[in-house]
C-alpha atoms as a PDB file:
ATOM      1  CA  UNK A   1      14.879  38.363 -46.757  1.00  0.00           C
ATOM      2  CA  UNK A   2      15.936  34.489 -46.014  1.00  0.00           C
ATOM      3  CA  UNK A   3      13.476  31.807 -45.528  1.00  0.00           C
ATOM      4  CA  UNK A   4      14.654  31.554 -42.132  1.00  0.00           C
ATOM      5  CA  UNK A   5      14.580  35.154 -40.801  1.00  0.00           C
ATOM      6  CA  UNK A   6      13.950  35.491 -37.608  1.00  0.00           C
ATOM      7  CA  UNK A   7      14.631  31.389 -36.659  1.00  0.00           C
ATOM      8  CA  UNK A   8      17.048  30.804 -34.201  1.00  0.00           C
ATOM      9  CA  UNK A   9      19.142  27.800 -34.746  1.00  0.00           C
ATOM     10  CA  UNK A  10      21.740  25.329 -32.641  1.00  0.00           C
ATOM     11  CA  UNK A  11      24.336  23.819 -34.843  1.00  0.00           C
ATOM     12  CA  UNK A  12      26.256  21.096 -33.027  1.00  0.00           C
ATOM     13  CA  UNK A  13      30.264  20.346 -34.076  1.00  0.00           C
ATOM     14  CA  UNK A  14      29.639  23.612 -36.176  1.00  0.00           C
ATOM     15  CA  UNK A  15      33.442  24.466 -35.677  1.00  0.00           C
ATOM     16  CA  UNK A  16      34.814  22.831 -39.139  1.00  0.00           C
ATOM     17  CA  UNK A  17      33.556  20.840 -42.209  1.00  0.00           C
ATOM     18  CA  UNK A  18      29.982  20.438 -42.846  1.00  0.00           C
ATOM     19  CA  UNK A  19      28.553  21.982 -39.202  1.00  0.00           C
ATOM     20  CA  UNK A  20      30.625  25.156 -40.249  1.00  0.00           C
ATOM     21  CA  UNK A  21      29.026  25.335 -44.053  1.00  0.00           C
ATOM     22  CA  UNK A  22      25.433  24.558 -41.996  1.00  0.00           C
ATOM     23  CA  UNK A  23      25.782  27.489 -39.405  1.00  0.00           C
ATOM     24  CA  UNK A  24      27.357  29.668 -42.466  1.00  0.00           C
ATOM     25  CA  UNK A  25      23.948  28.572 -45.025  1.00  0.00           C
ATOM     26  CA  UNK A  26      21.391  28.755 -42.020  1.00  0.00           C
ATOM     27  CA  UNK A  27      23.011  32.293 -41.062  1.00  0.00           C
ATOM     28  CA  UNK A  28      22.334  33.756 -44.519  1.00  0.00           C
ATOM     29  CA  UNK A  29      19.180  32.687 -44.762  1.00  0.00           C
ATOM     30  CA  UNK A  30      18.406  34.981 -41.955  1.00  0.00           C
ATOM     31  CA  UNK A  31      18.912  32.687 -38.867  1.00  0.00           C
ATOM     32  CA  UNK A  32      20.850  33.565 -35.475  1.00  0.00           C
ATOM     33  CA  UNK A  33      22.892  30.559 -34.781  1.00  0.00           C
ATOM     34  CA  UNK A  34      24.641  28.786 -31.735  1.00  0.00           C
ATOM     35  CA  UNK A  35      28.110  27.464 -33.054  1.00  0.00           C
ATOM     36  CA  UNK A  36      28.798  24.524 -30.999  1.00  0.00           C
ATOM     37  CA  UNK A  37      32.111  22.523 -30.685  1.00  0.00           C
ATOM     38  CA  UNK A  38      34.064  21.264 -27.993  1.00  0.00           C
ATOM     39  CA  UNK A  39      37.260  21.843 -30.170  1.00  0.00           C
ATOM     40  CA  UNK A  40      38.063  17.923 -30.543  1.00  0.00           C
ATOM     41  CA  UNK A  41      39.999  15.879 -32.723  1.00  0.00           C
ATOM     42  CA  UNK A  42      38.520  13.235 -35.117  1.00  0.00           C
ATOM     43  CA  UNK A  43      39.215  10.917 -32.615  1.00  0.00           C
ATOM     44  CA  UNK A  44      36.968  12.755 -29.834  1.00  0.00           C
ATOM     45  CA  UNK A  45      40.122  13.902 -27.711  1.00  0.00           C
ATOM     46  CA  UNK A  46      39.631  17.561 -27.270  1.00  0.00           C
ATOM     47  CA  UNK A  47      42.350  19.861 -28.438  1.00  0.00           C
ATOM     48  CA  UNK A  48      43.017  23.225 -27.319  1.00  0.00           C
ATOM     49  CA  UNK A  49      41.648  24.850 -30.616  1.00  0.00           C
ATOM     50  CA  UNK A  50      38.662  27.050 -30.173  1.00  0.00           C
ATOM     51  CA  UNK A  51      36.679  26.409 -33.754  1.00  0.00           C
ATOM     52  CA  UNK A  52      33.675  27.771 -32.469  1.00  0.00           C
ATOM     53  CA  UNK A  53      34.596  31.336 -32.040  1.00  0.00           C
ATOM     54  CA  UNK A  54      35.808  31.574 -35.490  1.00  0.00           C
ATOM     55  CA  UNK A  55      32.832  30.813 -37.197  1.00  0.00           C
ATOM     56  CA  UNK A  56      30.614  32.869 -35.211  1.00  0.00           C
ATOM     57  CA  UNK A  57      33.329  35.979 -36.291  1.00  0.00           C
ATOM     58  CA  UNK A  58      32.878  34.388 -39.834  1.00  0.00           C
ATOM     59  CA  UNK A  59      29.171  34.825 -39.536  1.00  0.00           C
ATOM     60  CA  UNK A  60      29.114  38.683 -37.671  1.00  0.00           C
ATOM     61  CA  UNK A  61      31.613  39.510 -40.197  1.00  0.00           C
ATOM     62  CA  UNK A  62      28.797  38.595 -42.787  1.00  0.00           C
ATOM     63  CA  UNK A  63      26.308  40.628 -41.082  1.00  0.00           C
ATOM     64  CA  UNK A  64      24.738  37.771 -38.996  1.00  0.00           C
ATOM     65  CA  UNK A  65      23.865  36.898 -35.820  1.00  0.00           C
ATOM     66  CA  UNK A  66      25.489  34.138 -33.979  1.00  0.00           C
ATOM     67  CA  UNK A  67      27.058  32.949 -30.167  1.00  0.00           C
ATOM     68  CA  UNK A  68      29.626  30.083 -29.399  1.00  0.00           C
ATOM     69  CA  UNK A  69      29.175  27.528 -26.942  1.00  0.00           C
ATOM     70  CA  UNK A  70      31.757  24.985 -26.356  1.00  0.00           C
ATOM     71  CA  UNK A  71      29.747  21.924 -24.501  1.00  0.00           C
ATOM     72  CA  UNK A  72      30.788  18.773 -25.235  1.00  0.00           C
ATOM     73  CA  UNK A  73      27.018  16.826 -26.754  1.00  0.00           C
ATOM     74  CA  UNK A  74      28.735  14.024 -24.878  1.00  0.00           C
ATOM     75  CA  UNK A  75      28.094  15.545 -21.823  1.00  0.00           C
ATOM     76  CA  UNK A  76      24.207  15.412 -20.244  1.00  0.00           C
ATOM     77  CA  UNK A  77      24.632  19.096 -18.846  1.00  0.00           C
ATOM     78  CA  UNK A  78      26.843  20.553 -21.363  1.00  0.00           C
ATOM     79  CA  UNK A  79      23.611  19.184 -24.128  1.00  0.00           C
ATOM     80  CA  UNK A  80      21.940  21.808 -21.812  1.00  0.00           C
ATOM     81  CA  UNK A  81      23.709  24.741 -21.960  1.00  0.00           C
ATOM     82  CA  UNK A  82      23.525  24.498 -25.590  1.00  0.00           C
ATOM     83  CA  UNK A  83      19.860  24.696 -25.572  1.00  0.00           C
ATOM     84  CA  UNK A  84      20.418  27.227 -22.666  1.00  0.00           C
ATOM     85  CA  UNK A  85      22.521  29.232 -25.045  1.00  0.00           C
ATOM     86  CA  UNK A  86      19.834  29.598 -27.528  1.00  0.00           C
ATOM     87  CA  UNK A  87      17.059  30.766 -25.473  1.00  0.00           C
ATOM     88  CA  UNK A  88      19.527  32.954 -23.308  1.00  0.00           C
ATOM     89  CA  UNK A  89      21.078  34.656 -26.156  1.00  0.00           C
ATOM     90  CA  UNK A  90      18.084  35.115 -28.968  1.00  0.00           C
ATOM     91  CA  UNK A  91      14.553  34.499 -27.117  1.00  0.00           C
ATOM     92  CA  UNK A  92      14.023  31.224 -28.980  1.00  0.00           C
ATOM     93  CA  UNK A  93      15.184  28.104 -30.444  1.00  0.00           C
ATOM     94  CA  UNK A  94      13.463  26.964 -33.856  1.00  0.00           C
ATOM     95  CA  UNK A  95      15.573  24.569 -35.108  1.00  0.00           C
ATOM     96  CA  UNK A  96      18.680  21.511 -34.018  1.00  0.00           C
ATOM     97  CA  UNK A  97      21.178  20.590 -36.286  1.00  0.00           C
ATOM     98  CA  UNK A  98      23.051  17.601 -34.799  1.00  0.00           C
ATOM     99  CA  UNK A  99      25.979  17.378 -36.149  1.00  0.00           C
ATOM    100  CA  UNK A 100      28.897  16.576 -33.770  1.00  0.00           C
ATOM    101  CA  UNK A 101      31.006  13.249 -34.532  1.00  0.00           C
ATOM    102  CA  UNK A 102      33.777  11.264 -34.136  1.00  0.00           C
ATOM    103  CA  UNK A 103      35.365   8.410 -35.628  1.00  0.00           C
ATOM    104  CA  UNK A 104      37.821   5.610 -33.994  1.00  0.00           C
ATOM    105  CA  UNK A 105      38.241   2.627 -36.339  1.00  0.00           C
ATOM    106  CA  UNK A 106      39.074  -0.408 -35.049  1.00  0.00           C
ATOM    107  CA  UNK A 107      37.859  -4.237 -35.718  1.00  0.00           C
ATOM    108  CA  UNK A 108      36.099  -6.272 -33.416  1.00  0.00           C
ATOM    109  CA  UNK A 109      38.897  -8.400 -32.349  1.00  0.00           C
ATOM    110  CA  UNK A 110      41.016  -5.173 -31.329  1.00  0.00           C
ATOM    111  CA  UNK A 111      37.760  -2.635 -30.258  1.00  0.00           C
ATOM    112  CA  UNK A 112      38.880  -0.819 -26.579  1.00  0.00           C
ATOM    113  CA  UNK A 113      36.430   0.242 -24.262  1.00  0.00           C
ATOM    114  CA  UNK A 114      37.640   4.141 -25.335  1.00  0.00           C
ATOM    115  CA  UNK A 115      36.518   3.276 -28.615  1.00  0.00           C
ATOM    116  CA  UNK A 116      33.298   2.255 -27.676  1.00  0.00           C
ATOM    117  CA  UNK A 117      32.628   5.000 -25.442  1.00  0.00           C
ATOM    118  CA  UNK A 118      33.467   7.601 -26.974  1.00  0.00           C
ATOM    119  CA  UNK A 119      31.419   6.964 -30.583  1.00  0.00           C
ATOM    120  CA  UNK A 120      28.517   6.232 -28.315  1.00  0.00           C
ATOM    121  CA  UNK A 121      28.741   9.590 -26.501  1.00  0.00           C
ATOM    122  CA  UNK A 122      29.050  11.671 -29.662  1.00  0.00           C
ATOM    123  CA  UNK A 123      26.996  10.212 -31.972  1.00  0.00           C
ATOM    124  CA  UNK A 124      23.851   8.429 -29.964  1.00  0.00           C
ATOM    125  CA  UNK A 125      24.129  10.187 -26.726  1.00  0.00           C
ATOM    126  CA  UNK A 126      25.366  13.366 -28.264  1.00  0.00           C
ATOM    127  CA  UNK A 127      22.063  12.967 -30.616  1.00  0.00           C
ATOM    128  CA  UNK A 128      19.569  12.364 -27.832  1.00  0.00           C
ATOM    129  CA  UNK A 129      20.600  14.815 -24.780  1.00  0.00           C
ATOM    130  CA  UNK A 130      20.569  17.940 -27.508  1.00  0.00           C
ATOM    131  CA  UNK A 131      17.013  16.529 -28.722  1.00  0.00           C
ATOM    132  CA  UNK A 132      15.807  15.956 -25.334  1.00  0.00           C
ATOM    133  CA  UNK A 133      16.320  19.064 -24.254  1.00  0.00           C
ATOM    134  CA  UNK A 134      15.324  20.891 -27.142  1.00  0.00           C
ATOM    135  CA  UNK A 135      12.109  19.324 -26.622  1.00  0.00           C
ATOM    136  CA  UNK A 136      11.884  19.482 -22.946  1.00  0.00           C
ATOM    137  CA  UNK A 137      11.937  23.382 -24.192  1.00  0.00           C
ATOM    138  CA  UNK A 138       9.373  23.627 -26.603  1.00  0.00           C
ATOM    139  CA  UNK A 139       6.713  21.477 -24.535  1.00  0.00           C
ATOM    140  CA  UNK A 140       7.374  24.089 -22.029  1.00  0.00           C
ATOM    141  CA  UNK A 141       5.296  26.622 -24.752  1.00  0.00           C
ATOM    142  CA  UNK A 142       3.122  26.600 -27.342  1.00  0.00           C
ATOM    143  CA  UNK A 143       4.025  24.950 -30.831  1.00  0.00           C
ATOM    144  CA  UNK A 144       4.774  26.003 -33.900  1.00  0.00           C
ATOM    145  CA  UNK A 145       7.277  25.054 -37.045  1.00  0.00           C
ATOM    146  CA  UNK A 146      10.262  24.051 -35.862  1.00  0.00           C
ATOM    147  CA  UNK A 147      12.841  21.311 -37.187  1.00  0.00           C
ATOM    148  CA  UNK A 148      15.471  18.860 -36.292  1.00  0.00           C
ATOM    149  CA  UNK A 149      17.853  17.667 -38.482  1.00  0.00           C
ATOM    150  CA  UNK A 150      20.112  14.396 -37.498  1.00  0.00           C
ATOM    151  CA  UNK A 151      23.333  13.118 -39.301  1.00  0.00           C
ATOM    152  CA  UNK A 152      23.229   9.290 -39.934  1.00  0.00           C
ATOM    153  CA  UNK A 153      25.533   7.992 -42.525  1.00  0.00           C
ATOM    154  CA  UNK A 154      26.214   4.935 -45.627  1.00  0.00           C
ATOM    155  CA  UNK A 155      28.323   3.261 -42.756  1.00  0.00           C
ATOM    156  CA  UNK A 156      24.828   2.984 -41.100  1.00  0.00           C
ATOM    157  CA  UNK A 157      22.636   2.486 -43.771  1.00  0.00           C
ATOM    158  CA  UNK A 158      24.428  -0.010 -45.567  1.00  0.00           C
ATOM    159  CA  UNK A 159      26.500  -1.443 -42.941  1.00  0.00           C
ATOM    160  CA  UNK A 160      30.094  -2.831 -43.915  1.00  0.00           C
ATOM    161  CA  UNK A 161      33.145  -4.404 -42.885  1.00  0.00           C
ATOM    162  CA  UNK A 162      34.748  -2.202 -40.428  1.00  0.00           C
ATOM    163  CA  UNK A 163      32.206   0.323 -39.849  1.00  0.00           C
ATOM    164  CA  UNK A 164      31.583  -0.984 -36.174  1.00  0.00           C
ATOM    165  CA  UNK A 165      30.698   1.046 -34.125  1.00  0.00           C
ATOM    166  CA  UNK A 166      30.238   4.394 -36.032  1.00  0.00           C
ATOM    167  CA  UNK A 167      27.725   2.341 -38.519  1.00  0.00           C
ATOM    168  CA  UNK A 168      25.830   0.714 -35.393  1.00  0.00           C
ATOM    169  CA  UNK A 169      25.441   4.299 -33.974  1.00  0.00           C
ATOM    170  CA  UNK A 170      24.344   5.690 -37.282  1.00  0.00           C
ATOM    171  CA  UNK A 171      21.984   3.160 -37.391  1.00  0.00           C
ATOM    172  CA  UNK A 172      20.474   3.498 -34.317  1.00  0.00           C
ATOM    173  CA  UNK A 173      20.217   7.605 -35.032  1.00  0.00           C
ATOM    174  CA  UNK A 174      18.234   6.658 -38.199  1.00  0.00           C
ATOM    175  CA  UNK A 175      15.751   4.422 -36.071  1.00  0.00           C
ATOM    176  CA  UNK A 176      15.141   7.935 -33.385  1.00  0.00           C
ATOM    177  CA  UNK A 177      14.435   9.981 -36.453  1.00  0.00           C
ATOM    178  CA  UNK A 178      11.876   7.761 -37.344  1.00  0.00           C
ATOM    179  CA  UNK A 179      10.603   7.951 -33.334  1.00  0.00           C
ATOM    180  CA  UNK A 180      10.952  11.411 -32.738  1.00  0.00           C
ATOM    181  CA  UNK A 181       9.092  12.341 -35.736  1.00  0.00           C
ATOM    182  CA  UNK A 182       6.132  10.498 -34.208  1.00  0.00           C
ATOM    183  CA  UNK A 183       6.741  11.702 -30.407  1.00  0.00           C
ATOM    184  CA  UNK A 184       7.048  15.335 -31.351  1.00  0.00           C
ATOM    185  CA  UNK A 185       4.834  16.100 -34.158  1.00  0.00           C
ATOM    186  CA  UNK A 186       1.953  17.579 -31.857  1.00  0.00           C
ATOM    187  CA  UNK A 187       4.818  20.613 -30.865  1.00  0.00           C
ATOM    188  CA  UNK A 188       5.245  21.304 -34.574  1.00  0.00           C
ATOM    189  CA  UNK A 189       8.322  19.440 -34.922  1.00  0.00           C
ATOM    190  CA  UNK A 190       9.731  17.920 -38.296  1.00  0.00           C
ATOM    191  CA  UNK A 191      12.547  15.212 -37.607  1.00  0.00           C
ATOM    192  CA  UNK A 192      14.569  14.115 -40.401  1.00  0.00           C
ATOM    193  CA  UNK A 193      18.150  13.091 -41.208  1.00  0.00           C
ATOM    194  CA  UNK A 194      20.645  13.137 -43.744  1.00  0.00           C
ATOM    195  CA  UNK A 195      23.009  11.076 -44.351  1.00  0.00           C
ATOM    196  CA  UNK A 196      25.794  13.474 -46.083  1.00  0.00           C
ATOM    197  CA  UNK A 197      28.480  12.045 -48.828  1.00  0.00           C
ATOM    198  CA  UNK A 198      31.669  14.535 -48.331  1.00  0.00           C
ATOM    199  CA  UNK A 199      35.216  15.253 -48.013  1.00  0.00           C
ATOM    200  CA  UNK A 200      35.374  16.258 -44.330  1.00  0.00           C
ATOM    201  CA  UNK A 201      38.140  16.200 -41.301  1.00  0.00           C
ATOM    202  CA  UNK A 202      37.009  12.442 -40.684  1.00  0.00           C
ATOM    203  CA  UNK A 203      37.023  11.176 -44.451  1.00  0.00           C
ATOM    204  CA  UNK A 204      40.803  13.021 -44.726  1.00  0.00           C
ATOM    205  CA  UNK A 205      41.698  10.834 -41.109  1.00  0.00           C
ATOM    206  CA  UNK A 206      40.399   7.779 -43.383  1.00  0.00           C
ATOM    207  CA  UNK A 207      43.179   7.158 -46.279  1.00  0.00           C
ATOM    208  CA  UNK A 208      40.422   4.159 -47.792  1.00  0.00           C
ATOM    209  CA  UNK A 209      37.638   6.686 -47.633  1.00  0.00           C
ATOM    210  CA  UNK A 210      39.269   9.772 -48.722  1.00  0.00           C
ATOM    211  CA  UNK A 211      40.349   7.632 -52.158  1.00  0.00           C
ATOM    212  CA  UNK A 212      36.640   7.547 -52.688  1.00  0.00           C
ATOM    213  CA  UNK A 213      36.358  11.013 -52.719  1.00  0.00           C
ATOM    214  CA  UNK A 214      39.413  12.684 -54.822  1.00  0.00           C
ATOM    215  CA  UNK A 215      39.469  16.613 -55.025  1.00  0.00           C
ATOM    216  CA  UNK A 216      38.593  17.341 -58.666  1.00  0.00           C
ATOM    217  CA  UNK A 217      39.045  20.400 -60.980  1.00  0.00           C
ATOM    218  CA  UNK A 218      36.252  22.752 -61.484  1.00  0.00           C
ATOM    219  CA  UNK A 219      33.211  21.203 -59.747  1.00  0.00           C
ATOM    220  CA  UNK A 220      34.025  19.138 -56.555  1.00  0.00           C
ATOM    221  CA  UNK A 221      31.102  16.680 -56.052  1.00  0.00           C
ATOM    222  CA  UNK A 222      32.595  16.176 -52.620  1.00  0.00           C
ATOM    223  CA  UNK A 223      32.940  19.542 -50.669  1.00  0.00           C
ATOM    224  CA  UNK A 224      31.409  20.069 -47.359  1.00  0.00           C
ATOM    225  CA  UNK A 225      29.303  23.191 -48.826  1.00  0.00           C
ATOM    226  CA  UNK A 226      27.451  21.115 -51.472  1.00  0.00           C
ATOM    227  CA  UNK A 227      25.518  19.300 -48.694  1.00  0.00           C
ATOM    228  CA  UNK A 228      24.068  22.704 -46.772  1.00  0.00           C
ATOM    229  CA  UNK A 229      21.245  23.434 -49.262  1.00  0.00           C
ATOM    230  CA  UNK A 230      19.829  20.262 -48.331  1.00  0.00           C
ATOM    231  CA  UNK A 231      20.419  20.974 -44.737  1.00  0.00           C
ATOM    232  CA  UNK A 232      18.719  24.305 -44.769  1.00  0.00           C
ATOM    233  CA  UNK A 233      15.720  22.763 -47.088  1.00  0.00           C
ATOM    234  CA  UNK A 234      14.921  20.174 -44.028  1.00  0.00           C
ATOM    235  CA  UNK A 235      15.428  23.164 -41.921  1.00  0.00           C
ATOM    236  CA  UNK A 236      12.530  25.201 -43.003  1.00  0.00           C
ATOM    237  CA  UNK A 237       9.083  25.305 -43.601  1.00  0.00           C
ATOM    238  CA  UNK A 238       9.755  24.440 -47.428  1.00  0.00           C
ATOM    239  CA  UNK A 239      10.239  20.864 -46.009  1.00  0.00           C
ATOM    240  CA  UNK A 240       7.115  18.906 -45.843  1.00  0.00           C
ATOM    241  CA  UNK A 241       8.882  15.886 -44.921  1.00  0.00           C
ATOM    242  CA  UNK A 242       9.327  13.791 -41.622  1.00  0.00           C
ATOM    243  CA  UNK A 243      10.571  10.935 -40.164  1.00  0.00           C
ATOM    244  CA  UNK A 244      12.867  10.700 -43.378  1.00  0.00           C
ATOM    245  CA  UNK A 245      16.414   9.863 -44.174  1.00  0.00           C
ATOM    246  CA  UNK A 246      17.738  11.481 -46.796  1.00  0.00           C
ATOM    247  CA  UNK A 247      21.657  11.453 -48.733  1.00  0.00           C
ATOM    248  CA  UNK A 248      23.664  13.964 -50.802  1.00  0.00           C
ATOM    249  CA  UNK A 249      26.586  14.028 -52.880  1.00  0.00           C
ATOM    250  CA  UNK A 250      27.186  16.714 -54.660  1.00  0.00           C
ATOM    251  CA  UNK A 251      24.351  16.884 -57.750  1.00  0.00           C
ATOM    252  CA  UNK A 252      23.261  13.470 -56.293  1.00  0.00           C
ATOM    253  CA  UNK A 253      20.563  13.904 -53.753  1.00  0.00           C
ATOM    254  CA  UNK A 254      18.094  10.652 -52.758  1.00  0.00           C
ATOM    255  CA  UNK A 255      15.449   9.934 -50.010  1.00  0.00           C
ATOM    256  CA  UNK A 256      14.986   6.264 -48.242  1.00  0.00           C
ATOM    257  CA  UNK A 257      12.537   4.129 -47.680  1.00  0.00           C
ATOM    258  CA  UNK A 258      12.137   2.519 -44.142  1.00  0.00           C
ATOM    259  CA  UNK A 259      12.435  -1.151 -43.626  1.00  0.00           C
ATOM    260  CA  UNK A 260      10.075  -3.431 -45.307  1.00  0.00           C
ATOM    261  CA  UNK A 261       9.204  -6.801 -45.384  1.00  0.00           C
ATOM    262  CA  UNK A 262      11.018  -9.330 -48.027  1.00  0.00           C
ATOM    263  CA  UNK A 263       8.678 -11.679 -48.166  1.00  0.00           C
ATOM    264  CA  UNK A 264       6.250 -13.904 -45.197  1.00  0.00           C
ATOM    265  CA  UNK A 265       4.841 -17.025 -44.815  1.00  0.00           C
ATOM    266  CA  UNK A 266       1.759 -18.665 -42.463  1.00  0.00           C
ATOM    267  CA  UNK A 267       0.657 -21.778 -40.736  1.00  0.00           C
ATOM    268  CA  UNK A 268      -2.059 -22.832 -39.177  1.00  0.00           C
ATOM    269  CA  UNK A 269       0.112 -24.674 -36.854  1.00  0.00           C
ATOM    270  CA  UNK A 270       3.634 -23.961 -34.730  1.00  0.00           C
ATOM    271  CA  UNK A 271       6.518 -23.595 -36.594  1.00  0.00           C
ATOM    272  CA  UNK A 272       8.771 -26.266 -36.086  1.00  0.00           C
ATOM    273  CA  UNK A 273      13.133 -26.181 -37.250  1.00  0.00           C
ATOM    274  CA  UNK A 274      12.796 -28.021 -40.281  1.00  0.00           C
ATOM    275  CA  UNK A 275       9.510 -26.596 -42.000  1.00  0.00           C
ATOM    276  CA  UNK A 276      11.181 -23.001 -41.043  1.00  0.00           C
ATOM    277  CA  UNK A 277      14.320 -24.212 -42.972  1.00  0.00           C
ATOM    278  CA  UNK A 278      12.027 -25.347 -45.707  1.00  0.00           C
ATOM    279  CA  UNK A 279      10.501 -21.974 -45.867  1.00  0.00           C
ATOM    280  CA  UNK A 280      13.591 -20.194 -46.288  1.00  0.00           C
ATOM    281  CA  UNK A 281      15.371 -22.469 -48.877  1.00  0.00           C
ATOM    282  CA  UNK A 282      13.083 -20.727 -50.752  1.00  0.00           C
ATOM    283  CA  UNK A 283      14.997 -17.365 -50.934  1.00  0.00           C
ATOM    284  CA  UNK A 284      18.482 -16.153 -51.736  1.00  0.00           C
ATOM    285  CA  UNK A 285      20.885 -15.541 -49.004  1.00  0.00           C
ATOM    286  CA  UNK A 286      21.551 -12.196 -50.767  1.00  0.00           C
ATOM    287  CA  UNK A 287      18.920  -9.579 -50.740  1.00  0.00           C
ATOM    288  CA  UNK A 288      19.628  -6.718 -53.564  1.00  0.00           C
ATOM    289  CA  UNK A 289      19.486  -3.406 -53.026  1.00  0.00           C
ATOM    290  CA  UNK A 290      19.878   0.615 -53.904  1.00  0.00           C
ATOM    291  CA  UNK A 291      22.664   1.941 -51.970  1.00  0.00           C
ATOM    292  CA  UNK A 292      24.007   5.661 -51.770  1.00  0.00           C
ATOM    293  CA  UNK A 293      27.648   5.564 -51.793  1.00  0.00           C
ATOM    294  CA  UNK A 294      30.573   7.900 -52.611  1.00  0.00           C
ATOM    295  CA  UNK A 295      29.756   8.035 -56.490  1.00  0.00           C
ATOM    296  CA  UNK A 296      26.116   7.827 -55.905  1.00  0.00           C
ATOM    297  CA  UNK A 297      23.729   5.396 -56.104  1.00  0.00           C
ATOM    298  CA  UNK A 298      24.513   1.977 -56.659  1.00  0.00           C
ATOM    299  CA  UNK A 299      23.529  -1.427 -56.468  1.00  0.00           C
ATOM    300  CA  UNK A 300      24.589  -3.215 -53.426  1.00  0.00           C
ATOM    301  CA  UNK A 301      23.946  -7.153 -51.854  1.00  0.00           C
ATOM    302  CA  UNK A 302      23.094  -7.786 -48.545  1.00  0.00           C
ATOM    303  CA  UNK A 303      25.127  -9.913 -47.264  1.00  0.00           C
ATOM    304  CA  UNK A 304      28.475  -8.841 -49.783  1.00  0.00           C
ATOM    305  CA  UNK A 305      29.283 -11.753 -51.751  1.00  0.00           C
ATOM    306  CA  UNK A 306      32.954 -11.954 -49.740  1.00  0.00           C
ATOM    307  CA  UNK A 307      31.119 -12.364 -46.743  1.00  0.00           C
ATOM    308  CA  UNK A 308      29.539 -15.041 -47.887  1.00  0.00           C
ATOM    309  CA  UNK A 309      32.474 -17.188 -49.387  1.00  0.00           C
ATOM    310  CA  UNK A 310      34.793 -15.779 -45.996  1.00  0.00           C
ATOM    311  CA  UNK A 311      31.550 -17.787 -44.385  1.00  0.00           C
ATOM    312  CA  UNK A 312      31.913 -20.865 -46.866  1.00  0.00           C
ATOM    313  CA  UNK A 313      35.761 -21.305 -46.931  1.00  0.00           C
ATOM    314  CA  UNK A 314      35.774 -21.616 -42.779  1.00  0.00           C
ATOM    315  CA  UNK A 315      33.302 -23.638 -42.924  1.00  0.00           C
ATOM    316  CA  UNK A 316      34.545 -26.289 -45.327  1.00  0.00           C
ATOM    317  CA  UNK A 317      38.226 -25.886 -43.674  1.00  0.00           C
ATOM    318  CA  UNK A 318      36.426 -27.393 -40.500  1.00  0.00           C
ATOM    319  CA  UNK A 319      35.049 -29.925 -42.603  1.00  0.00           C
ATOM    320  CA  UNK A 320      37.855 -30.587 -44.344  1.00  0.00           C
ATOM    321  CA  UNK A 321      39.982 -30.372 -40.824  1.00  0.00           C
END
């Protein structure tokens, strides 16, 4: 018997890549699941492929339970259904994967509107209608164990040049694990994230990003499937974790720490411009930290040292001008 039997679980963008090894994991450990995907591209423009359906065959096939539902998370009403489709089909709903994403790289010079929009809707909409209703549920009856799992990313962790606005939407999904840990913990609800290092549809749409992760002989640090243990872990009551971020790579697995304060300083008095730039002369413009990257974890400045010299070679052209 799985550690989940008898859970019923919603897996958003569950059609391919890592929502598909989820659904497949959370299905063998004895869970009935609701395969979402709207059947897009990496982009967010939806095709006329029907992923969904597949994997639920994949999972009957492997003597599991599981329905499709093809709601875009985008959508306030379609987020609905797919909490609809949980209770309507099993009885229940135990535990929220979200999953769903898209990707549309661009600079800030040449960002679109469409760009912005649609990363938004996905990722930090996408993220908060499926939650919201999920928990509009379980208010609605008594609590128990139950678990949502969000998908933040490196790009958000460790911001970088040309992460935009993917990174400033994985960011912000970090910050509502950290809330919704807090706001639902009297309905039994654990709220973490992970923040998953693999070779998916979106890393393969990424030619600088897929170099990171090359396909290897024998073990592949990098495939989807490696990241589901984890996944299921946060999923049941094995976890006794919240209002965590965690990443995985293959045999690399690591947990975060929140924010925390560098360093402070007092006075009795006002601050005024020039003792606040006398305070901070006192520290490095860098700050050093851990970050998990493709490869694992390494050390990483914030901000890079090419930001800073970009910074220093405009500004003594204008001096020099």
């Amino acid at each position: 018997m799985g550690i989940l039997q008898s859970k019923v679980a919603v897996v958003t963008g569950a059609g391919s890549g890592l929502g598909r090894e989820y659904a497949l994991a959370l299905a063998e450990q004895g869970a009935s699941i609701v395969v979402n995907d709207f059947g897009a591209t990496v982009k967010g423009e939806q095709s006329q492929l029907n992923v969904a359906d597949a994997v639920v065959k994949e999972i009957i096939s492997r003597g599991g339970k599981a329905v499709a539902n093809t709601a875009s998370v985008a959508d306030w009403v379609g987020a609905e259904t797919i909490i609809n489709t949980a209770v309507e089909n099993f009885g229940r709903l135990d535990i929220v994967i979200n999953n769903a994403g898209n990707n549309r790289p661009s600079s800030l010079v040449d960002l679109t509107e469409l760009d912005v929009d649609s990363q938004l809707g996905v990722h930090l909409k996408g993220t908060l209608a499926v939650s919201h209703f999920a928990a509009a549920h379980w208010n609605a009856v008594e609590p128990q164990p139950r678990a949502i799992v969000n998908t933040t990313s490196a790009a958000g962790l460790h911001p970088t040049l040309g992460a935009g606005v993917y990174g400033a939407t994985k960011s912000a999904i970090a910050a509502l694990t950290m809330s919704h840990s807090q706001e639902l913990a009297r309905l039994g609800v654990r709220v973490n994230a992970v923040a998953p290092c693999a070779r998916t549809r979106m890393v393969k749409d990424s030619p600088m990003v897929l170099a990171l992760m090359p396909e290897a002989n024998g073990f592949d640090r990098h495939a989807p499937e490696h990241v589901a243990p984890l996944v299921v872990y946060l999923a049941s009551s094995l976890c006794r974790f919240t209002g965590r971020v965690f990443a995985i790579e293959g045999p690399d697995v690591a947990i975060y720490q929140s924010f925390s304060v560098e360093r402070d300083w007092s006075t009795h008095e006002a601050w005024t411009v020039d003792a606040l730039a006398d305070a901070f002369s006192q520290i490095n413009e860098r700050l050093d930290t851990r970050a998990f990257f493709p490869g694992g974890v390494v050390h990483h400045s914030v901000p890079p040292g090419r930001t800073l010299k970009s910074l220093n070679d405009a500004t003594q052209s204008e001096l020099g001008d």
